[in-house]
PDB file of N, CA and C in Angstrom:
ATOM      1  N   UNK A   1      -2.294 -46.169   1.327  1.00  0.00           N
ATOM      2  CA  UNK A   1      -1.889 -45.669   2.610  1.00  0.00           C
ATOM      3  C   UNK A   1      -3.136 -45.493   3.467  1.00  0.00           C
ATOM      4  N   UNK A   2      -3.057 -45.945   4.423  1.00  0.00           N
ATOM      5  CA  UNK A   2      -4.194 -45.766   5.675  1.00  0.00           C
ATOM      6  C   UNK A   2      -3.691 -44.840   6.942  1.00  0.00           C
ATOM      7  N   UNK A   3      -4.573 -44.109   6.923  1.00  0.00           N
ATOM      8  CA  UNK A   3      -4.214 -43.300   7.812  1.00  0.00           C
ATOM      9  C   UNK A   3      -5.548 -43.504   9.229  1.00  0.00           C
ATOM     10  N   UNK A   4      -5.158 -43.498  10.211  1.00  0.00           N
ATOM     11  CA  UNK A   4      -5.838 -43.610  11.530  1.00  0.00           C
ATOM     12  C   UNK A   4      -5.994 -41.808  12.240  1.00  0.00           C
ATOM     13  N   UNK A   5      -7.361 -41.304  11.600  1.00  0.00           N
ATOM     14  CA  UNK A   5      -7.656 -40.323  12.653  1.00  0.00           C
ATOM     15  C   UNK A   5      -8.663 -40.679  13.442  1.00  0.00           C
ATOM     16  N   UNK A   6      -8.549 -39.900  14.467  1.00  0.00           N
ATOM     17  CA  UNK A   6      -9.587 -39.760  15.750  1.00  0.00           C
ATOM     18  C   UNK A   6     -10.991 -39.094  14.797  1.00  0.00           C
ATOM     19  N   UNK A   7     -12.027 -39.781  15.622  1.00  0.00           N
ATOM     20  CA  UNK A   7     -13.265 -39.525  15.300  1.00  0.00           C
ATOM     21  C   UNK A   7     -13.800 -37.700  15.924  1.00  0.00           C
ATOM     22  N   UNK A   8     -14.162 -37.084  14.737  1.00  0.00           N
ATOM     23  CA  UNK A   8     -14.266 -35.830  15.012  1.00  0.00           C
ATOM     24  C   UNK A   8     -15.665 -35.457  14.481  1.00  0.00           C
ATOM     25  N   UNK A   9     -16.505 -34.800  14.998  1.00  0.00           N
ATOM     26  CA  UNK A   9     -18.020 -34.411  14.502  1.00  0.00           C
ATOM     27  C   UNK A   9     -17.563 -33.428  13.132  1.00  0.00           C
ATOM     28  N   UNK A  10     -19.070 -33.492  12.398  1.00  0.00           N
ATOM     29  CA  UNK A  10     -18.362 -33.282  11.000  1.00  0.00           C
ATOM     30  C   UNK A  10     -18.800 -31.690  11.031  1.00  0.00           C
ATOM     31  N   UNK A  11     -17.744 -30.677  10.022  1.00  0.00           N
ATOM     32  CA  UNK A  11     -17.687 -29.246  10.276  1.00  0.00           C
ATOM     33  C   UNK A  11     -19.323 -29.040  10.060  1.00  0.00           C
ATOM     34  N   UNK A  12     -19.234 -27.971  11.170  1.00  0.00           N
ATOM     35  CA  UNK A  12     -20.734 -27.105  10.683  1.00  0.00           C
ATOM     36  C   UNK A  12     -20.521 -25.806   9.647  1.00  0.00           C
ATOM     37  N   UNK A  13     -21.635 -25.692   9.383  1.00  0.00           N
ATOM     38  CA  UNK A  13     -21.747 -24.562   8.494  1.00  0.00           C
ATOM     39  C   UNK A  13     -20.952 -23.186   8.568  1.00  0.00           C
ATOM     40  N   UNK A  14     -20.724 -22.552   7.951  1.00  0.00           N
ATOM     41  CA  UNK A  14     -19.338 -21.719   7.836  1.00  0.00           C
ATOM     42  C   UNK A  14     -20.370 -20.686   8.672  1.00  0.00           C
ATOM     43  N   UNK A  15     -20.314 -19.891   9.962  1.00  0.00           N
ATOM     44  CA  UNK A  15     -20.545 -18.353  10.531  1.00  0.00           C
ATOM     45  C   UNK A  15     -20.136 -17.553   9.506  1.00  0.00           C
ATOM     46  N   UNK A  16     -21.084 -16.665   9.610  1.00  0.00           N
ATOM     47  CA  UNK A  16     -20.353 -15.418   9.304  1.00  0.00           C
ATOM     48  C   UNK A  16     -19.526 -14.747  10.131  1.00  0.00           C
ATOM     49  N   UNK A  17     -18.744 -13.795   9.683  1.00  0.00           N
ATOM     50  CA  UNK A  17     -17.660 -13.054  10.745  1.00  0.00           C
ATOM     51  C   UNK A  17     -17.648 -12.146  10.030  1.00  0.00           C
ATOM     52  N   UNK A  18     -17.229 -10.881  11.122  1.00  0.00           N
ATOM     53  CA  UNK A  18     -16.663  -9.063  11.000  1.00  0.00           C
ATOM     54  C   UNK A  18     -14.941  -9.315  10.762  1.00  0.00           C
ATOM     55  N   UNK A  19     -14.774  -8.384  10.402  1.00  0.00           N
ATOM     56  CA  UNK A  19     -13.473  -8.139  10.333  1.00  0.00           C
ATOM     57  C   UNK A  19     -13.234  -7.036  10.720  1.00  0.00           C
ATOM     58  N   UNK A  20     -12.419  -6.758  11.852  1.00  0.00           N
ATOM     59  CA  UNK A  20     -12.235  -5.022  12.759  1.00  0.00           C
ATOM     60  C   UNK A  20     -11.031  -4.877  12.549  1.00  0.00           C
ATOM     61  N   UNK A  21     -10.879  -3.568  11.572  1.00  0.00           N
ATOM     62  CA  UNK A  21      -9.524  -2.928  11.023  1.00  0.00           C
ATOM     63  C   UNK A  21      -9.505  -2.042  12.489  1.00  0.00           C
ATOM     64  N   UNK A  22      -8.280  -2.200  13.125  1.00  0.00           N
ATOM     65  CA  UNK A  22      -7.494  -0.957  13.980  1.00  0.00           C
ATOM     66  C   UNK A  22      -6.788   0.254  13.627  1.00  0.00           C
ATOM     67  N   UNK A  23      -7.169   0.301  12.457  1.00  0.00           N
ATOM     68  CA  UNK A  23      -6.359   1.906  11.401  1.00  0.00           C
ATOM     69  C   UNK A  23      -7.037   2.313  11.555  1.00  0.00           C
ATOM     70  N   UNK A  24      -6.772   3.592  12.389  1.00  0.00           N
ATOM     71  CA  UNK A  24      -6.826   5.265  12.558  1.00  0.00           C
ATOM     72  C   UNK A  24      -6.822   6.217  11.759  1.00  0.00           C
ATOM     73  N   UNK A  25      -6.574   5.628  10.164  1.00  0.00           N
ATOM     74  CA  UNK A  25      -5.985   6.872   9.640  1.00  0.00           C
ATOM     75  C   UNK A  25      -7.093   7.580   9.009  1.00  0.00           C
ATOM     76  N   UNK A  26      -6.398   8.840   8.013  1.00  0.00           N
ATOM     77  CA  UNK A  26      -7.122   9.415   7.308  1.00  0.00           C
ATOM     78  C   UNK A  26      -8.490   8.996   6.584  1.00  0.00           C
ATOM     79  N   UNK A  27      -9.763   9.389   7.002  1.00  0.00           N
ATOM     80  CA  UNK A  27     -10.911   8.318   6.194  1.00  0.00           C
ATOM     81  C   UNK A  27     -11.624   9.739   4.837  1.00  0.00           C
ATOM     82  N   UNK A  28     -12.264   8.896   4.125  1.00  0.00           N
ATOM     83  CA  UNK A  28     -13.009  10.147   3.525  1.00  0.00           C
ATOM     84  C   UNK A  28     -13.093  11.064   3.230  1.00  0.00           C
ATOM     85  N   UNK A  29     -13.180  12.488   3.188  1.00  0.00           N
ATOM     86  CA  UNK A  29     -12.886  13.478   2.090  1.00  0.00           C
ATOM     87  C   UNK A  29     -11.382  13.759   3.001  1.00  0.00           C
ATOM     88  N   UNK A  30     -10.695  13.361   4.089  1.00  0.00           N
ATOM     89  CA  UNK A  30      -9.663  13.677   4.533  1.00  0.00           C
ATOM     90  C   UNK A  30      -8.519  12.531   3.011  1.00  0.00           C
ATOM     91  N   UNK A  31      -8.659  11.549   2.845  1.00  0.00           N
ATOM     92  CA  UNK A  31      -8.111  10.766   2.257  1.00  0.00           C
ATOM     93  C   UNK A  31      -8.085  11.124   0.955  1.00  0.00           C
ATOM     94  N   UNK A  32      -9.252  11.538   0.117  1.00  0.00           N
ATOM     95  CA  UNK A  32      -9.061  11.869  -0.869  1.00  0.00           C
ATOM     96  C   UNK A  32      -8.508  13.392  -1.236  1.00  0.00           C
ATOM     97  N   UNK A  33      -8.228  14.032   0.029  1.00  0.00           N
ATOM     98  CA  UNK A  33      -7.573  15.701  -0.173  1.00  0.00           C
ATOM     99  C   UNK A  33      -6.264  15.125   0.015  1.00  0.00           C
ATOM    100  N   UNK A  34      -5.551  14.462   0.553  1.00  0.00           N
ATOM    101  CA  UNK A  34      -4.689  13.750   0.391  1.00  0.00           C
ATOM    102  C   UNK A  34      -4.016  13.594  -0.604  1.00  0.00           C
ATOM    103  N   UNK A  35      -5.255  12.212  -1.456  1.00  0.00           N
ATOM    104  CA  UNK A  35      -5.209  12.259  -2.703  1.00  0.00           C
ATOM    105  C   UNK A  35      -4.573  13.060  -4.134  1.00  0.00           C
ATOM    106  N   UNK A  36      -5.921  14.129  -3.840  1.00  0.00           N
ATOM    107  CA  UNK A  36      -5.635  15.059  -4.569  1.00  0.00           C
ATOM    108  C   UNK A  36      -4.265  16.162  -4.659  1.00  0.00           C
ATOM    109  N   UNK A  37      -4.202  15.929  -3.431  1.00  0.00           N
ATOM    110  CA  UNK A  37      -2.815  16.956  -2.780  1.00  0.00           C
ATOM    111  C   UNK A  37      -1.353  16.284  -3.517  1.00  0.00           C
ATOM    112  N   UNK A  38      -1.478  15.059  -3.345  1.00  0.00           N
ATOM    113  CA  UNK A  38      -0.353  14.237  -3.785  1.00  0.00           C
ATOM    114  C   UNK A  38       0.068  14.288  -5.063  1.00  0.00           C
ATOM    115  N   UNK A  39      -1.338  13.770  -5.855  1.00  0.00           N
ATOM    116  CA  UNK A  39      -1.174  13.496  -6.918  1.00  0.00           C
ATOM    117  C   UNK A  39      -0.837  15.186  -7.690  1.00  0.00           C
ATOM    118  N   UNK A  40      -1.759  15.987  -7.315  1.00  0.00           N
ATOM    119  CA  UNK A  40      -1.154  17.171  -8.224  1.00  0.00           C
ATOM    120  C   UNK A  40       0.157  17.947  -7.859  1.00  0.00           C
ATOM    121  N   UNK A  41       0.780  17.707  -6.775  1.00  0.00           N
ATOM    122  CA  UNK A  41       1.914  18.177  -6.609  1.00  0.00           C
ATOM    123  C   UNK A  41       3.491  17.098  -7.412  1.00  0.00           C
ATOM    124  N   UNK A  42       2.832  15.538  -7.386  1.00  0.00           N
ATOM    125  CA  UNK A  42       3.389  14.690  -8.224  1.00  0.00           C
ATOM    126  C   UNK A  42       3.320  15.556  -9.945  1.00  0.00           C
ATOM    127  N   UNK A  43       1.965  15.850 -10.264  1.00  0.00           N
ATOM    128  CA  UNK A  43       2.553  16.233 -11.614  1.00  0.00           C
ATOM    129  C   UNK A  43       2.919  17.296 -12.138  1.00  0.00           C
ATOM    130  N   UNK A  44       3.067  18.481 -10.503  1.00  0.00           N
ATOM    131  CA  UNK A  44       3.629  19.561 -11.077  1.00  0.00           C
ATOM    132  C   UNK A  44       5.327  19.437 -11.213  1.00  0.00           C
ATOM    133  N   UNK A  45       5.527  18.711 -10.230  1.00  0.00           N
ATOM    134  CA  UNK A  45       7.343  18.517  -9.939  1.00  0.00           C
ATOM    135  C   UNK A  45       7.556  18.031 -11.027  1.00  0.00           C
ATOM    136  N   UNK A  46       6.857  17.070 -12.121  1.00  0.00           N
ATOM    137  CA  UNK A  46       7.204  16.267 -12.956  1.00  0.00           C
ATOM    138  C   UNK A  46       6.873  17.080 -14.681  1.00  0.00           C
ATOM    139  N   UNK A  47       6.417  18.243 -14.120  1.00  0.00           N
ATOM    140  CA  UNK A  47       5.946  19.400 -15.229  1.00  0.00           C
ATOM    141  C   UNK A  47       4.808  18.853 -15.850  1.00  0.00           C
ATOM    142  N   UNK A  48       3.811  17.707 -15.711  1.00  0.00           N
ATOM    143  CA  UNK A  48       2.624  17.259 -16.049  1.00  0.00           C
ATOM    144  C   UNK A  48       2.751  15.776 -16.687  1.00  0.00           C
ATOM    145  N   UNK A  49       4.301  15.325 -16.331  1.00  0.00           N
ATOM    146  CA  UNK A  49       4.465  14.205 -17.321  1.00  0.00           C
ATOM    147  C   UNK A  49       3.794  13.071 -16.586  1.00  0.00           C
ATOM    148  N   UNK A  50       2.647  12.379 -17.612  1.00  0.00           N
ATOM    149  CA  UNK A  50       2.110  11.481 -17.007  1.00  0.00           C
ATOM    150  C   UNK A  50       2.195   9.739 -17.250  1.00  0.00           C
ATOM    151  N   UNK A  51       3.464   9.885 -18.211  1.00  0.00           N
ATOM    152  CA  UNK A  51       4.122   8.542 -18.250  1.00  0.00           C
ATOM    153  C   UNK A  51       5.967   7.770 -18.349  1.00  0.00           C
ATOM    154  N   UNK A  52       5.940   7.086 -18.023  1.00  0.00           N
ATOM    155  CA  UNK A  52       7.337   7.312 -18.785  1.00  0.00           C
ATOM    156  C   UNK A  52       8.553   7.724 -17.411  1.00  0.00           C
ATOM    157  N   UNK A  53       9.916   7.744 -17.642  1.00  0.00           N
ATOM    158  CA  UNK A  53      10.599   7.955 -16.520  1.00  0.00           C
ATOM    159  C   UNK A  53      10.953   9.516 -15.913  1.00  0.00           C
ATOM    160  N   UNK A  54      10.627   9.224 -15.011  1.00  0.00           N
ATOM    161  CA  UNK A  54      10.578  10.772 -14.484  1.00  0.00           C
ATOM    162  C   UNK A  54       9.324  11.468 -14.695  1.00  0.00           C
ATOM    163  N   UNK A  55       8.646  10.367 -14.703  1.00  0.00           N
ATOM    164  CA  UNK A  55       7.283  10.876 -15.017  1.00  0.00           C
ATOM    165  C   UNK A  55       6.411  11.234 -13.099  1.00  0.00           C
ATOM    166  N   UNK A  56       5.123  11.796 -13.185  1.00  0.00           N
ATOM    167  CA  UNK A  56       4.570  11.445 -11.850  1.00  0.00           C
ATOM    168  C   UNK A  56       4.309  10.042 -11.323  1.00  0.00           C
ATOM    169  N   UNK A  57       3.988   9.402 -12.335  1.00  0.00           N
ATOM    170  CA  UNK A  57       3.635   7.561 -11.663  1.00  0.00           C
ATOM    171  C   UNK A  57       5.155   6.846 -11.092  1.00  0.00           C
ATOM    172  N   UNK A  58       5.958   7.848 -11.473  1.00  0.00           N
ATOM    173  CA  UNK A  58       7.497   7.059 -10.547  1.00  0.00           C
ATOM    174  C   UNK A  58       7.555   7.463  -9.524  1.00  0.00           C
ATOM    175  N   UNK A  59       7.408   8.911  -9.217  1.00  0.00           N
ATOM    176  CA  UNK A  59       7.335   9.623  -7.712  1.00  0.00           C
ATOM    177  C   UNK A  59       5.977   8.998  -7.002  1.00  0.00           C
ATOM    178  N   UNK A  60       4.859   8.389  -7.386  1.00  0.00           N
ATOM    179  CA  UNK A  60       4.110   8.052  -6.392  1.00  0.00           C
ATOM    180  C   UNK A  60       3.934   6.716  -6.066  1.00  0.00           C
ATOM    181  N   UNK A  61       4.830   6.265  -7.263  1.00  0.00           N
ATOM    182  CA  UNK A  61       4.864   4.442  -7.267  1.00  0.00           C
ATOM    183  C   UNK A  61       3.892   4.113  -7.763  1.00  0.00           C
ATOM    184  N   UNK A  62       2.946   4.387  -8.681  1.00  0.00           N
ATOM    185  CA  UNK A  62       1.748   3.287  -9.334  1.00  0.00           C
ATOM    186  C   UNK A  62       2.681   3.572 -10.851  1.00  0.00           C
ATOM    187  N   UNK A  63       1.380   2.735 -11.363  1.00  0.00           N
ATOM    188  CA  UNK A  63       1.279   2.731 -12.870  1.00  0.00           C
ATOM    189  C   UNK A  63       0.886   3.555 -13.642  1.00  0.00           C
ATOM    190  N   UNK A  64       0.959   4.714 -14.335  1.00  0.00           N
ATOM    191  CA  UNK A  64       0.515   5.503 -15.352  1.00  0.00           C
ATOM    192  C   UNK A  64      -1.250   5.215 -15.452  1.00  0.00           C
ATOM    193  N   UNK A  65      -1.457   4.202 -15.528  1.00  0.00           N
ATOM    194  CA  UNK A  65      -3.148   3.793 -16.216  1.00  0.00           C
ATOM    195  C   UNK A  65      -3.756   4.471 -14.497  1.00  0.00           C
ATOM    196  N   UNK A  66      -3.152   3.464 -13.104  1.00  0.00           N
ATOM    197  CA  UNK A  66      -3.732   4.155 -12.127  1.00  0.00           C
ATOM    198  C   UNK A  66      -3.920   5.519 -11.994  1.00  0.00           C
ATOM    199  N   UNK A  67      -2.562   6.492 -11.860  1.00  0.00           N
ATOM    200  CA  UNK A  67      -2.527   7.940 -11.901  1.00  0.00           C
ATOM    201  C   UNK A  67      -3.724   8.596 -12.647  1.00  0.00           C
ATOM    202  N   UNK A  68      -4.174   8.245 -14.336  1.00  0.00           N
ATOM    203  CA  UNK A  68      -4.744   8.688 -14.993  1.00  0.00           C
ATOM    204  C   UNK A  68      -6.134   8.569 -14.089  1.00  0.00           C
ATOM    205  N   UNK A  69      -6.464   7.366 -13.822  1.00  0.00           N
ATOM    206  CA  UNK A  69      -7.782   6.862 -13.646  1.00  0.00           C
ATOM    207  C   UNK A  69      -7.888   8.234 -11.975  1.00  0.00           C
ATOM    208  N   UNK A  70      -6.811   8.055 -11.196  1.00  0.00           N
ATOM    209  CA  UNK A  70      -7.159   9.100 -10.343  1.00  0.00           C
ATOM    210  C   UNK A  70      -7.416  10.578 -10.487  1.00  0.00           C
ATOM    211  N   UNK A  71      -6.346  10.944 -11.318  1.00  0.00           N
ATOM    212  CA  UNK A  71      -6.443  12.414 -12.493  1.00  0.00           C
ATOM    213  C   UNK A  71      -8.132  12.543 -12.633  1.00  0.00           C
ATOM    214  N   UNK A  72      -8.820  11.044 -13.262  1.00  0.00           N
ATOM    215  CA  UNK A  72      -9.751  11.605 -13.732  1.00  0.00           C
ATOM    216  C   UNK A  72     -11.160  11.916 -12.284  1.00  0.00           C
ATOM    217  N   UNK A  73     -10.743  10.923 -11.264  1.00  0.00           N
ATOM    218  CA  UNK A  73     -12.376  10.914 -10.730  1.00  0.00           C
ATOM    219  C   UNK A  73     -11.555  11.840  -9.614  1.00  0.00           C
ATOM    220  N   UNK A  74     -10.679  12.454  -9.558  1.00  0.00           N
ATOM    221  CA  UNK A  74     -10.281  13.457  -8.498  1.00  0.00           C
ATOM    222  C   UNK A  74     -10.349  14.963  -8.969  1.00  0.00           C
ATOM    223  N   UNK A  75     -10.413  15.265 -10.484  1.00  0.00           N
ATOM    224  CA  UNK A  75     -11.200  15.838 -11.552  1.00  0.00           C
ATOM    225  C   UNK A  75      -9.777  17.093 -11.448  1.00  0.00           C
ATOM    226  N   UNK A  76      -8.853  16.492 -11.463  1.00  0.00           N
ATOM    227  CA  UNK A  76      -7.551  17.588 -11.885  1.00  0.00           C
ATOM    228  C   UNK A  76      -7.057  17.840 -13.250  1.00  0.00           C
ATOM    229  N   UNK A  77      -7.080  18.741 -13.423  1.00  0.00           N
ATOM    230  CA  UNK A  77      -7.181  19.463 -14.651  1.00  0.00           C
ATOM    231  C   UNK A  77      -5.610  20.143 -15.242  1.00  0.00           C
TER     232      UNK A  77
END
């Protein structure tokens, strides 16, 4: 198969580029009080259950392994 394109100069080198997020929201220790706010009120409603149904990782929508990993560097006890 032959295909007929128009003569085009050949690509230049890739620019770099920014990428500008327009989210407003919560940044930095506001996000992670958040965080923290969420997640420990998730495992009090759930009486501390941290897997399994009716556990906290169903009320916040992740996975058990995530929750834990936040449990740990959000340092809730």
């Amino acid at each position: 198969m032959d295909l007929d394109l128009p003569d085009a100069p050949a690509p230049s080198r890739a620019q770099p580029f920014t990428i500008r997020c327009g989210w407003s929201g919560p940044h930095g220790s506001q996000m992670r009080r958040q965080d923290l706010d969420n997640s420990s009120n998730a495992l009090q409603r759930c009486s501390g259950k941290v897997s399994g149904k009716g556990g906290a990782p169903e009320l916040l929508d992740m996975k058990p392994i995530t929750l834990a990993s936040k449990v740990k560097a959000l340092g809730i006890v």
